[in-house]
PDB file of N, CA and C in Angstrom:
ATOM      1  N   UNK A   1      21.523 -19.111 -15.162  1.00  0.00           N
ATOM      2  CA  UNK A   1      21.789 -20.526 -15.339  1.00  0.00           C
ATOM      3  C   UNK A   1      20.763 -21.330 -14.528  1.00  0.00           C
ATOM      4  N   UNK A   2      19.973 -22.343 -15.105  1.00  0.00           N
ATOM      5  CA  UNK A   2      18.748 -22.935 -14.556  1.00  0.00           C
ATOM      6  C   UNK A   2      19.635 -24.194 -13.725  1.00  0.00           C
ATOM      7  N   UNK A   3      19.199 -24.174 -11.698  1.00  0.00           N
ATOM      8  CA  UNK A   3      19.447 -25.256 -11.522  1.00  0.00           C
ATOM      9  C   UNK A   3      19.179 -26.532 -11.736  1.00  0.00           C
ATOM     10  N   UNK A   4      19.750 -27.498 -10.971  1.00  0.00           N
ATOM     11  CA  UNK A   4      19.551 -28.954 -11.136  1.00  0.00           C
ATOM     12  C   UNK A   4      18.052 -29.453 -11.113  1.00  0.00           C
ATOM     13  N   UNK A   5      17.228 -28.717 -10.384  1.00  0.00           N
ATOM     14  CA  UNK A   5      16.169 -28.843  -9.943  1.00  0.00           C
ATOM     15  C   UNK A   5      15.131 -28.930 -11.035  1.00  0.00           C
ATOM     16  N   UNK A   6      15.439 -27.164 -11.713  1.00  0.00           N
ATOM     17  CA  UNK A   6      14.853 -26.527 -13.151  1.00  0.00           C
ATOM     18  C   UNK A   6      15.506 -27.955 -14.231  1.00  0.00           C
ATOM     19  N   UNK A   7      16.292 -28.442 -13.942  1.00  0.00           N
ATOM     20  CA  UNK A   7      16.483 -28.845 -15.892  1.00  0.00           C
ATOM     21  C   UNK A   7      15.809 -30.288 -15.710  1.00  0.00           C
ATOM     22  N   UNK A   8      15.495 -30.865 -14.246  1.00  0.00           N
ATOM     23  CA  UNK A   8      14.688 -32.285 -14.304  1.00  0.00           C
ATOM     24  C   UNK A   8      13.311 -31.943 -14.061  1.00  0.00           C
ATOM     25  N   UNK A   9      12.802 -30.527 -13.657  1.00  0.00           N
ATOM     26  CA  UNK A   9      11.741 -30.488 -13.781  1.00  0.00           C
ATOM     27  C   UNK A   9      11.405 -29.925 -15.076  1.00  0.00           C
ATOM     28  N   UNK A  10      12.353 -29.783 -16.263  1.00  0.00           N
ATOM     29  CA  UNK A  10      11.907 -29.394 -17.097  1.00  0.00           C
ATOM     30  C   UNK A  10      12.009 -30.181 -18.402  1.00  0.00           C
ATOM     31  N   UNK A  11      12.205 -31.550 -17.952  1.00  0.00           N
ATOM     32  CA  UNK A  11      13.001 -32.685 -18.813  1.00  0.00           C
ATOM     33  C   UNK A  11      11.439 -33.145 -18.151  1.00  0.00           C
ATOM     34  N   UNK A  12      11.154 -33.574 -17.097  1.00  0.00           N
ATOM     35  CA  UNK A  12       9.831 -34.376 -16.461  1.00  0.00           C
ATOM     36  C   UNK A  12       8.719 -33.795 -17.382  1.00  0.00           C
ATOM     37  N   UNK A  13       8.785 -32.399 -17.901  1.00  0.00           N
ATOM     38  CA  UNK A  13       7.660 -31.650 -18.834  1.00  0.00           C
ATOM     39  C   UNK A  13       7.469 -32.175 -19.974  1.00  0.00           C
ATOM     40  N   UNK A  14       8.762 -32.005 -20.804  1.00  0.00           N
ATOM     41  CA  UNK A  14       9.293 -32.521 -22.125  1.00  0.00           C
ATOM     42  C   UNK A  14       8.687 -34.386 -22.055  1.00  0.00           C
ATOM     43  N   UNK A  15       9.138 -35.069 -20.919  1.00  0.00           N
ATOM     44  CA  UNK A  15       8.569 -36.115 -21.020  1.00  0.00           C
ATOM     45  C   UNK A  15       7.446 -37.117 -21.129  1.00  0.00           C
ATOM     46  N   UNK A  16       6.326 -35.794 -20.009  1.00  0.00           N
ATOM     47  CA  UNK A  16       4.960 -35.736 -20.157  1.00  0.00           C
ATOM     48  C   UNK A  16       4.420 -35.050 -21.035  1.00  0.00           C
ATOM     49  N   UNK A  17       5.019 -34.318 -22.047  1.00  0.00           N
ATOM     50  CA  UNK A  17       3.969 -34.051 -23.391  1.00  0.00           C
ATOM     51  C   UNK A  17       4.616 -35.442 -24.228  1.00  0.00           C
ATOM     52  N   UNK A  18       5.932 -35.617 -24.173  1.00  0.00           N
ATOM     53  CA  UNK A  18       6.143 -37.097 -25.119  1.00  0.00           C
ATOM     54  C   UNK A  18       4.772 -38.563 -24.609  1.00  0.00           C
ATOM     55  N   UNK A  19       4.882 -38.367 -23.772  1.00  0.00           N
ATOM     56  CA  UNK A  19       3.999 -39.811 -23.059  1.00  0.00           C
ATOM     57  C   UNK A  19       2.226 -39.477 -23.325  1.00  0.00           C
ATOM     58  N   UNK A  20       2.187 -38.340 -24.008  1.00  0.00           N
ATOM     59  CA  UNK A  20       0.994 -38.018 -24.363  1.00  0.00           C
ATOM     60  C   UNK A  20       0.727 -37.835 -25.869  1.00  0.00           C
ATOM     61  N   UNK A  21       2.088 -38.206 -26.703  1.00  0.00           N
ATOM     62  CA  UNK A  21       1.792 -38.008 -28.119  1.00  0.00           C
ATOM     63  C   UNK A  21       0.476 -38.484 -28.502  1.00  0.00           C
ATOM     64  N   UNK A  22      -0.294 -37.538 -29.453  1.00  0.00           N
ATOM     65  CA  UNK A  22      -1.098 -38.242 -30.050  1.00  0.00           C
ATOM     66  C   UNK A  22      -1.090 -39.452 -30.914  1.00  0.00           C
ATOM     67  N   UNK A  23      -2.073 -40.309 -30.807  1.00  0.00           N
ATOM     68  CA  UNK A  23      -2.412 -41.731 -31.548  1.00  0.00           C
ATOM     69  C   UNK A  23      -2.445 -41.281 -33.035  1.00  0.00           C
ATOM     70  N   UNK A  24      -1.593 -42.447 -33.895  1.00  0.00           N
ATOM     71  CA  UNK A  24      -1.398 -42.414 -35.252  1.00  0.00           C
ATOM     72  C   UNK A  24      -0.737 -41.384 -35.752  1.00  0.00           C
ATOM     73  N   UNK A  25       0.069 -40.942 -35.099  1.00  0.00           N
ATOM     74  CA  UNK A  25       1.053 -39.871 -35.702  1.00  0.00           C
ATOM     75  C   UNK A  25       2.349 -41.163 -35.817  1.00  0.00           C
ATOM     76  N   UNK A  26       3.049 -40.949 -37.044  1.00  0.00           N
ATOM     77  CA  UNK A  26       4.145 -41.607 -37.326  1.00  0.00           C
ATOM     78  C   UNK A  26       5.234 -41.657 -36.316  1.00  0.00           C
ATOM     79  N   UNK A  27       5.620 -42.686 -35.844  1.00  0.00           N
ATOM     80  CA  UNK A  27       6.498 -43.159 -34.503  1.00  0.00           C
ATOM     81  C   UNK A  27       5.969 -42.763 -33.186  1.00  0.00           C
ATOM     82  N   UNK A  28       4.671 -42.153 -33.223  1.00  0.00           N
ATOM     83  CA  UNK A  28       4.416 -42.385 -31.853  1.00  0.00           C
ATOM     84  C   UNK A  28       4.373 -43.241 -30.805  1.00  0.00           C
ATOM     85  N   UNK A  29       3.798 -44.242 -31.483  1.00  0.00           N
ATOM     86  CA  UNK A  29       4.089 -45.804 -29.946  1.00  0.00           C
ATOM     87  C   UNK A  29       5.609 -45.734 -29.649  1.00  0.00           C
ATOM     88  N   UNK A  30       6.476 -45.416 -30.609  1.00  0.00           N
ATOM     89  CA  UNK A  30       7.971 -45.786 -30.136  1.00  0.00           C
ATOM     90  C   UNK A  30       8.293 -44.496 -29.352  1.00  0.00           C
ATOM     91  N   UNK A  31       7.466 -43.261 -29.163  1.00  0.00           N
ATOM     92  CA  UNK A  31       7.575 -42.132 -28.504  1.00  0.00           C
ATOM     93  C   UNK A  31       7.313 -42.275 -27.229  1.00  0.00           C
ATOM     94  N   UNK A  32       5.943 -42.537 -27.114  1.00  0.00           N
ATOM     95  CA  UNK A  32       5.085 -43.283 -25.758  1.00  0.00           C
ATOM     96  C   UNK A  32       6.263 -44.151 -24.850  1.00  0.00           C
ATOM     97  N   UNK A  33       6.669 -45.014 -25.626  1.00  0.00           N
ATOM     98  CA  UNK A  33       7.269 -45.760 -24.900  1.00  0.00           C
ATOM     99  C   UNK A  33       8.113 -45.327 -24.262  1.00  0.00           C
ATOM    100  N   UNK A  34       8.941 -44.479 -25.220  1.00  0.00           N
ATOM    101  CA  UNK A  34      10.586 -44.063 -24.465  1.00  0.00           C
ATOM    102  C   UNK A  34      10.324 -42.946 -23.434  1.00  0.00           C
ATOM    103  N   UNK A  35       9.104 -42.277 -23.646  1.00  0.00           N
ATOM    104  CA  UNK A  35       8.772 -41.710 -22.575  1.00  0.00           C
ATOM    105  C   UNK A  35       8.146 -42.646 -20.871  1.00  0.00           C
ATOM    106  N   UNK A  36       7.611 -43.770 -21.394  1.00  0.00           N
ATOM    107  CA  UNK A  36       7.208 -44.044 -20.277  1.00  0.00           C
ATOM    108  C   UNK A  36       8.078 -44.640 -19.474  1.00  0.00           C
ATOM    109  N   UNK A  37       9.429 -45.208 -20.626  1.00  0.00           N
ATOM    110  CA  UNK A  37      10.750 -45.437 -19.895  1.00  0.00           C
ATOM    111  C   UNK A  37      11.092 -44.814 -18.915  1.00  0.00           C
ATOM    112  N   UNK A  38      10.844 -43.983 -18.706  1.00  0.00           N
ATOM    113  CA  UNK A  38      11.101 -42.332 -18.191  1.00  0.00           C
ATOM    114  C   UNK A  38      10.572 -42.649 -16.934  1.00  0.00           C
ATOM    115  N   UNK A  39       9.254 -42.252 -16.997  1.00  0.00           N
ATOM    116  CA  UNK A  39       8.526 -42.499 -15.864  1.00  0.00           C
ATOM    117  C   UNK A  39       8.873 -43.934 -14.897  1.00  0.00           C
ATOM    118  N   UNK A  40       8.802 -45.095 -15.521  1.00  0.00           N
ATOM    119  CA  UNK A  40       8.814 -45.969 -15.378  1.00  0.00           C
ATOM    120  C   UNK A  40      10.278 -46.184 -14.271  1.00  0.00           C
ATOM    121  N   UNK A  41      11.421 -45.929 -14.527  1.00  0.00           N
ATOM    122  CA  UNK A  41      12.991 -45.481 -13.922  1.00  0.00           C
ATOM    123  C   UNK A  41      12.844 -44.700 -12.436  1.00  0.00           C
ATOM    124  N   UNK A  42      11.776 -43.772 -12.780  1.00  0.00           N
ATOM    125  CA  UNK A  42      11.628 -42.699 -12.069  1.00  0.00           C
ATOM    126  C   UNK A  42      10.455 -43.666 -10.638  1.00  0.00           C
ATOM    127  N   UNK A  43      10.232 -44.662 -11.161  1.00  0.00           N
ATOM    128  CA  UNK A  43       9.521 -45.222 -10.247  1.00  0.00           C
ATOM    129  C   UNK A  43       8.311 -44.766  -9.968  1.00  0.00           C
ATOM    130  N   UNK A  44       7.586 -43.557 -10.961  1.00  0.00           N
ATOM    131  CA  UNK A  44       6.523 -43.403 -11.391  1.00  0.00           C
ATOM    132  C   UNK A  44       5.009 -44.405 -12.475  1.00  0.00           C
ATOM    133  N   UNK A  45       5.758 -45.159 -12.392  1.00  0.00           N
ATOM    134  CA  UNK A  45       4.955 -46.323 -13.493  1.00  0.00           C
ATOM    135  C   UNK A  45       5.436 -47.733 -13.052  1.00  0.00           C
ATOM    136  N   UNK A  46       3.994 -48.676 -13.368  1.00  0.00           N
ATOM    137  CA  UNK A  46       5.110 -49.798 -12.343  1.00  0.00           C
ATOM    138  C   UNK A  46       5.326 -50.790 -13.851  1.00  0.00           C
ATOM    139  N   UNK A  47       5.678 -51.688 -13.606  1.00  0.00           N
ATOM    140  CA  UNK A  47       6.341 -52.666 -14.445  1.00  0.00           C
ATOM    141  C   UNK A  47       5.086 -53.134 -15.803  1.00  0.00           C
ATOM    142  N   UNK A  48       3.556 -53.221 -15.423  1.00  0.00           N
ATOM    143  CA  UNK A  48       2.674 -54.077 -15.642  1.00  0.00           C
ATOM    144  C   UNK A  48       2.405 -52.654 -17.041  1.00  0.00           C
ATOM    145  N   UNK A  49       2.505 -51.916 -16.423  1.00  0.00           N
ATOM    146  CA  UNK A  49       1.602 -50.586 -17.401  1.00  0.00           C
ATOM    147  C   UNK A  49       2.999 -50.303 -18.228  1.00  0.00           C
ATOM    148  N   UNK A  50       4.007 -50.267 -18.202  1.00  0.00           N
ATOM    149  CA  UNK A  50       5.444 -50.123 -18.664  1.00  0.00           C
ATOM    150  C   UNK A  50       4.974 -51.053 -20.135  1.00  0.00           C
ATOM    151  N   UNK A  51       5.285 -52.442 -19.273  1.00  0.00           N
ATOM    152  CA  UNK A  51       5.160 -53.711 -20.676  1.00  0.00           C
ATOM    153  C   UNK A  51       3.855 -53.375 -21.691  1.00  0.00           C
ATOM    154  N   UNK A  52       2.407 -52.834 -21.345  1.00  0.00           N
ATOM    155  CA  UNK A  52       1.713 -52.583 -22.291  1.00  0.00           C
ATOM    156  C   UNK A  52       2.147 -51.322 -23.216  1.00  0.00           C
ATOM    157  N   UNK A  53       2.731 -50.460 -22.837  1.00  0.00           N
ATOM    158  CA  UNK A  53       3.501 -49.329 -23.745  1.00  0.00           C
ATOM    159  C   UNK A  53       5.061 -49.814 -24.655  1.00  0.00           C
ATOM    160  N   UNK A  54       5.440 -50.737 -24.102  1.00  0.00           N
ATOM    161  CA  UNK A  54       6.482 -51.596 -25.032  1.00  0.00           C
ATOM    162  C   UNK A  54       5.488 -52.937 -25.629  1.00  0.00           C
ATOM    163  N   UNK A  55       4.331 -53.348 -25.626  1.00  0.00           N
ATOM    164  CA  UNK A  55       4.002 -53.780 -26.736  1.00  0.00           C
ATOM    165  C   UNK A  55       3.341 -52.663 -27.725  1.00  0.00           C
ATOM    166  N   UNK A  56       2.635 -51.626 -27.680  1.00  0.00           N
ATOM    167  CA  UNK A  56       1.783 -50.666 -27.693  1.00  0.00           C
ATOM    168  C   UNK A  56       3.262 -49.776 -28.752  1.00  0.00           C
ATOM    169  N   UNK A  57       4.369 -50.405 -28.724  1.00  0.00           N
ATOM    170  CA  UNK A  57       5.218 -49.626 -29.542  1.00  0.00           C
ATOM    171  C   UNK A  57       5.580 -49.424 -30.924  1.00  0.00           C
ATOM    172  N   UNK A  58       4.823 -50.054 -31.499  1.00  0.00           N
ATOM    173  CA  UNK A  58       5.385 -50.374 -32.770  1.00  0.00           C
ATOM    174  C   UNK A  58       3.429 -50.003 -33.581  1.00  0.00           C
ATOM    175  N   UNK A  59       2.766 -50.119 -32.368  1.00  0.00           N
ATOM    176  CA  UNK A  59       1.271 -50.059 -33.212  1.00  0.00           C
ATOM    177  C   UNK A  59       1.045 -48.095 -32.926  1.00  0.00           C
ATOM    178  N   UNK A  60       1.036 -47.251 -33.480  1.00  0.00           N
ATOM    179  CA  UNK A  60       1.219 -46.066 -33.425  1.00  0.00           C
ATOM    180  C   UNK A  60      -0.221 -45.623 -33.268  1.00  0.00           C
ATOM    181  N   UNK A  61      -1.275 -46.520 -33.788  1.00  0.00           N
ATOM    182  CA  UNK A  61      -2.609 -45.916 -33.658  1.00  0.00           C
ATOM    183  C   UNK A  61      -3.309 -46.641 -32.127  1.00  0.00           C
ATOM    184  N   UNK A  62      -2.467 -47.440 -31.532  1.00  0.00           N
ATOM    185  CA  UNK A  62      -3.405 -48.366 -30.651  1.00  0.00           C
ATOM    186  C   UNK A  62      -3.115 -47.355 -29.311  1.00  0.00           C
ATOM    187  N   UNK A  63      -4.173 -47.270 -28.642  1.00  0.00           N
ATOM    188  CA  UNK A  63      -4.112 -46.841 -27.510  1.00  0.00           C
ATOM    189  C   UNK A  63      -3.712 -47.291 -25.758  1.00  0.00           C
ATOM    190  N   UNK A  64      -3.087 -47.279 -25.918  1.00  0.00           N
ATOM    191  CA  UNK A  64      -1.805 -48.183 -24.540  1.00  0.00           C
ATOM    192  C   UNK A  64      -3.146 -47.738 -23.219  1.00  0.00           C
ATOM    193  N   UNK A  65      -3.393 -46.841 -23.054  1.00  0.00           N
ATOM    194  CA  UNK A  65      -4.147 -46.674 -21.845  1.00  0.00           C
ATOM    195  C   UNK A  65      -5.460 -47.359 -21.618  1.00  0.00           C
ATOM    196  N   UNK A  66      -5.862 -47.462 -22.602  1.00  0.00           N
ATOM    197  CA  UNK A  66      -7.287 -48.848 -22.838  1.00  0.00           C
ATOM    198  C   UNK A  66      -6.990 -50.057 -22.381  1.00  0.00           C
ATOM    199  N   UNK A  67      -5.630 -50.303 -22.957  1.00  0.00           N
ATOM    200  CA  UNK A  67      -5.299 -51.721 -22.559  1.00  0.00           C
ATOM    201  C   UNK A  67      -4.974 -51.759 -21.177  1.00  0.00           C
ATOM    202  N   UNK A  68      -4.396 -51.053 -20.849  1.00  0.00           N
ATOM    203  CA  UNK A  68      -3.725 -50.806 -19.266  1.00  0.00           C
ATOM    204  C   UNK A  68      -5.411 -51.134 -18.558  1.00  0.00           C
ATOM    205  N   UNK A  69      -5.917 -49.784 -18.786  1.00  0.00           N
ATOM    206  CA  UNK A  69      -7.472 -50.337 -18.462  1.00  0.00           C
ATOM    207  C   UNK A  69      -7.933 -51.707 -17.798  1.00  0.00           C
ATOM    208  N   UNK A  70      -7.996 -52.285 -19.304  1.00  0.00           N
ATOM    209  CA  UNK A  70      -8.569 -53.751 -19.712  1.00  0.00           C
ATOM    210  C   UNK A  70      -7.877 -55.262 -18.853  1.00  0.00           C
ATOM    211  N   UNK A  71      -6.533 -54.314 -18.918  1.00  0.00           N
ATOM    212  CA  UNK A  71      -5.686 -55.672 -17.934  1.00  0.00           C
ATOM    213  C   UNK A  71      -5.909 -55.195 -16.476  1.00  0.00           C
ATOM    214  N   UNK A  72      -6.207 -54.228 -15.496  1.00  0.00           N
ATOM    215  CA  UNK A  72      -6.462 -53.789 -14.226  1.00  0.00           C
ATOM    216  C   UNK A  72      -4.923 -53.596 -13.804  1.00  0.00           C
ATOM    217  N   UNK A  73      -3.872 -53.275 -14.611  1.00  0.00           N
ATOM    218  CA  UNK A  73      -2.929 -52.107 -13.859  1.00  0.00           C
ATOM    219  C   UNK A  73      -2.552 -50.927 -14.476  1.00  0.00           C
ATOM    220  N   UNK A  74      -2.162 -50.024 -13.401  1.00  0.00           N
ATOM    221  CA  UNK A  74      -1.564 -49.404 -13.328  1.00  0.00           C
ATOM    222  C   UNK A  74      -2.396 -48.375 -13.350  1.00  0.00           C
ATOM    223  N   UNK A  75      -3.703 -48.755 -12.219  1.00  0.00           N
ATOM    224  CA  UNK A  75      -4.817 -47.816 -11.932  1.00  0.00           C
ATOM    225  C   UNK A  75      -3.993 -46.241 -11.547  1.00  0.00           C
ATOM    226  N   UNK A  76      -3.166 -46.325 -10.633  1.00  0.00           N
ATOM    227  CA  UNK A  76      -2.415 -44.708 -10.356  1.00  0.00           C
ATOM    228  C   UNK A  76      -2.206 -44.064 -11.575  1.00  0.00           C
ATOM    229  N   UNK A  77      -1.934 -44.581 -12.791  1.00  0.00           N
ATOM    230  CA  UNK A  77      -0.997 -43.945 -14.138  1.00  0.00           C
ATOM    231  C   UNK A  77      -2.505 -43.391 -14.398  1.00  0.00           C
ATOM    232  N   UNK A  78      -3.289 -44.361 -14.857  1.00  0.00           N
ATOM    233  CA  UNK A  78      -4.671 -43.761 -15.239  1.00  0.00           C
ATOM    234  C   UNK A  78      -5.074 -42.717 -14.798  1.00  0.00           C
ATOM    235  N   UNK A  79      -5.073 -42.721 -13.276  1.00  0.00           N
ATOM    236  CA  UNK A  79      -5.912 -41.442 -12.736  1.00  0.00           C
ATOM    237  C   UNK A  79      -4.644 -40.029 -13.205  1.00  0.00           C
ATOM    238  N   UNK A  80      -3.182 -40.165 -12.693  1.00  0.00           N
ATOM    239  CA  UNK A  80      -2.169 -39.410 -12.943  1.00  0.00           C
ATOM    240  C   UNK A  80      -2.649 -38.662 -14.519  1.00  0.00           C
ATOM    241  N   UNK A  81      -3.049 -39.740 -15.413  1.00  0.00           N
ATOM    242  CA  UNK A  81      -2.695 -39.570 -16.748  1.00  0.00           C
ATOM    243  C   UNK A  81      -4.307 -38.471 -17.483  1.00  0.00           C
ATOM    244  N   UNK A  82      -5.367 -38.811 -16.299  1.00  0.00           N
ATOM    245  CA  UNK A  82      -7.161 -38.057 -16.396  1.00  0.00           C
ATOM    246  C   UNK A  82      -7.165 -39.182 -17.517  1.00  0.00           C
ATOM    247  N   UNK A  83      -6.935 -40.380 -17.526  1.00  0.00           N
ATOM    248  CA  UNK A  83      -7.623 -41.237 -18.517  1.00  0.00           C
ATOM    249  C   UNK A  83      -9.329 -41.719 -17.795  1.00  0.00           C
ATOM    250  N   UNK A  84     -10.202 -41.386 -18.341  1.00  0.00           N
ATOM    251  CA  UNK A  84     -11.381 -41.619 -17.823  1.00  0.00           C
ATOM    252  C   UNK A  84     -11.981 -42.973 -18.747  1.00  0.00           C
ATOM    253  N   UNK A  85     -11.068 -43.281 -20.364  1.00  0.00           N
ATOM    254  CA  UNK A  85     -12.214 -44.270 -21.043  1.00  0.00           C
ATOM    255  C   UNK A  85     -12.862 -45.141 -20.702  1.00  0.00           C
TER     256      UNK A  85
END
């Protein structure tokens, strides 16, 4: 029986391949998002990089981490995330 430990570190996994769906796959922005919900709760993501993945939700091909970029937050997620663009 996997402890408490195992099933949030293994839900934190599940969450970081969701927060990495690939671009233009059908419902991905709404994937991204609910994953970064995730993070975001967890006090891993701050508020500024959160709101560009809830606009970033409904556009499935647009890339949320560019924009994050472009607006100057949520430099930690970037490096966390090896976004280099």
């Amino acid at each position: 029986m996997a402890s408490e430990a195992e099933d949030l570190e293994t839900e934190a996994a599940e969450q970081w391949e969701l927060v990495n769906t690939p671009l233009g796959e059908m419902w991905s922005g709404r994937t991204r998002y609910a994953a970064a919900m995730y993070f975001f709760k967890r006090g891993e993501m701050n508020a500024e990089t959160l709101e560009v993945y809830r606009i970033c939700a409904r556009l499935d091909a647009e890339n949320p981490l560019a924009i994050i970029r472009d607006r100057g937050v949520g430099k930690e997620w970037l490096k966390r995330i090896g976004y280099d663009g």
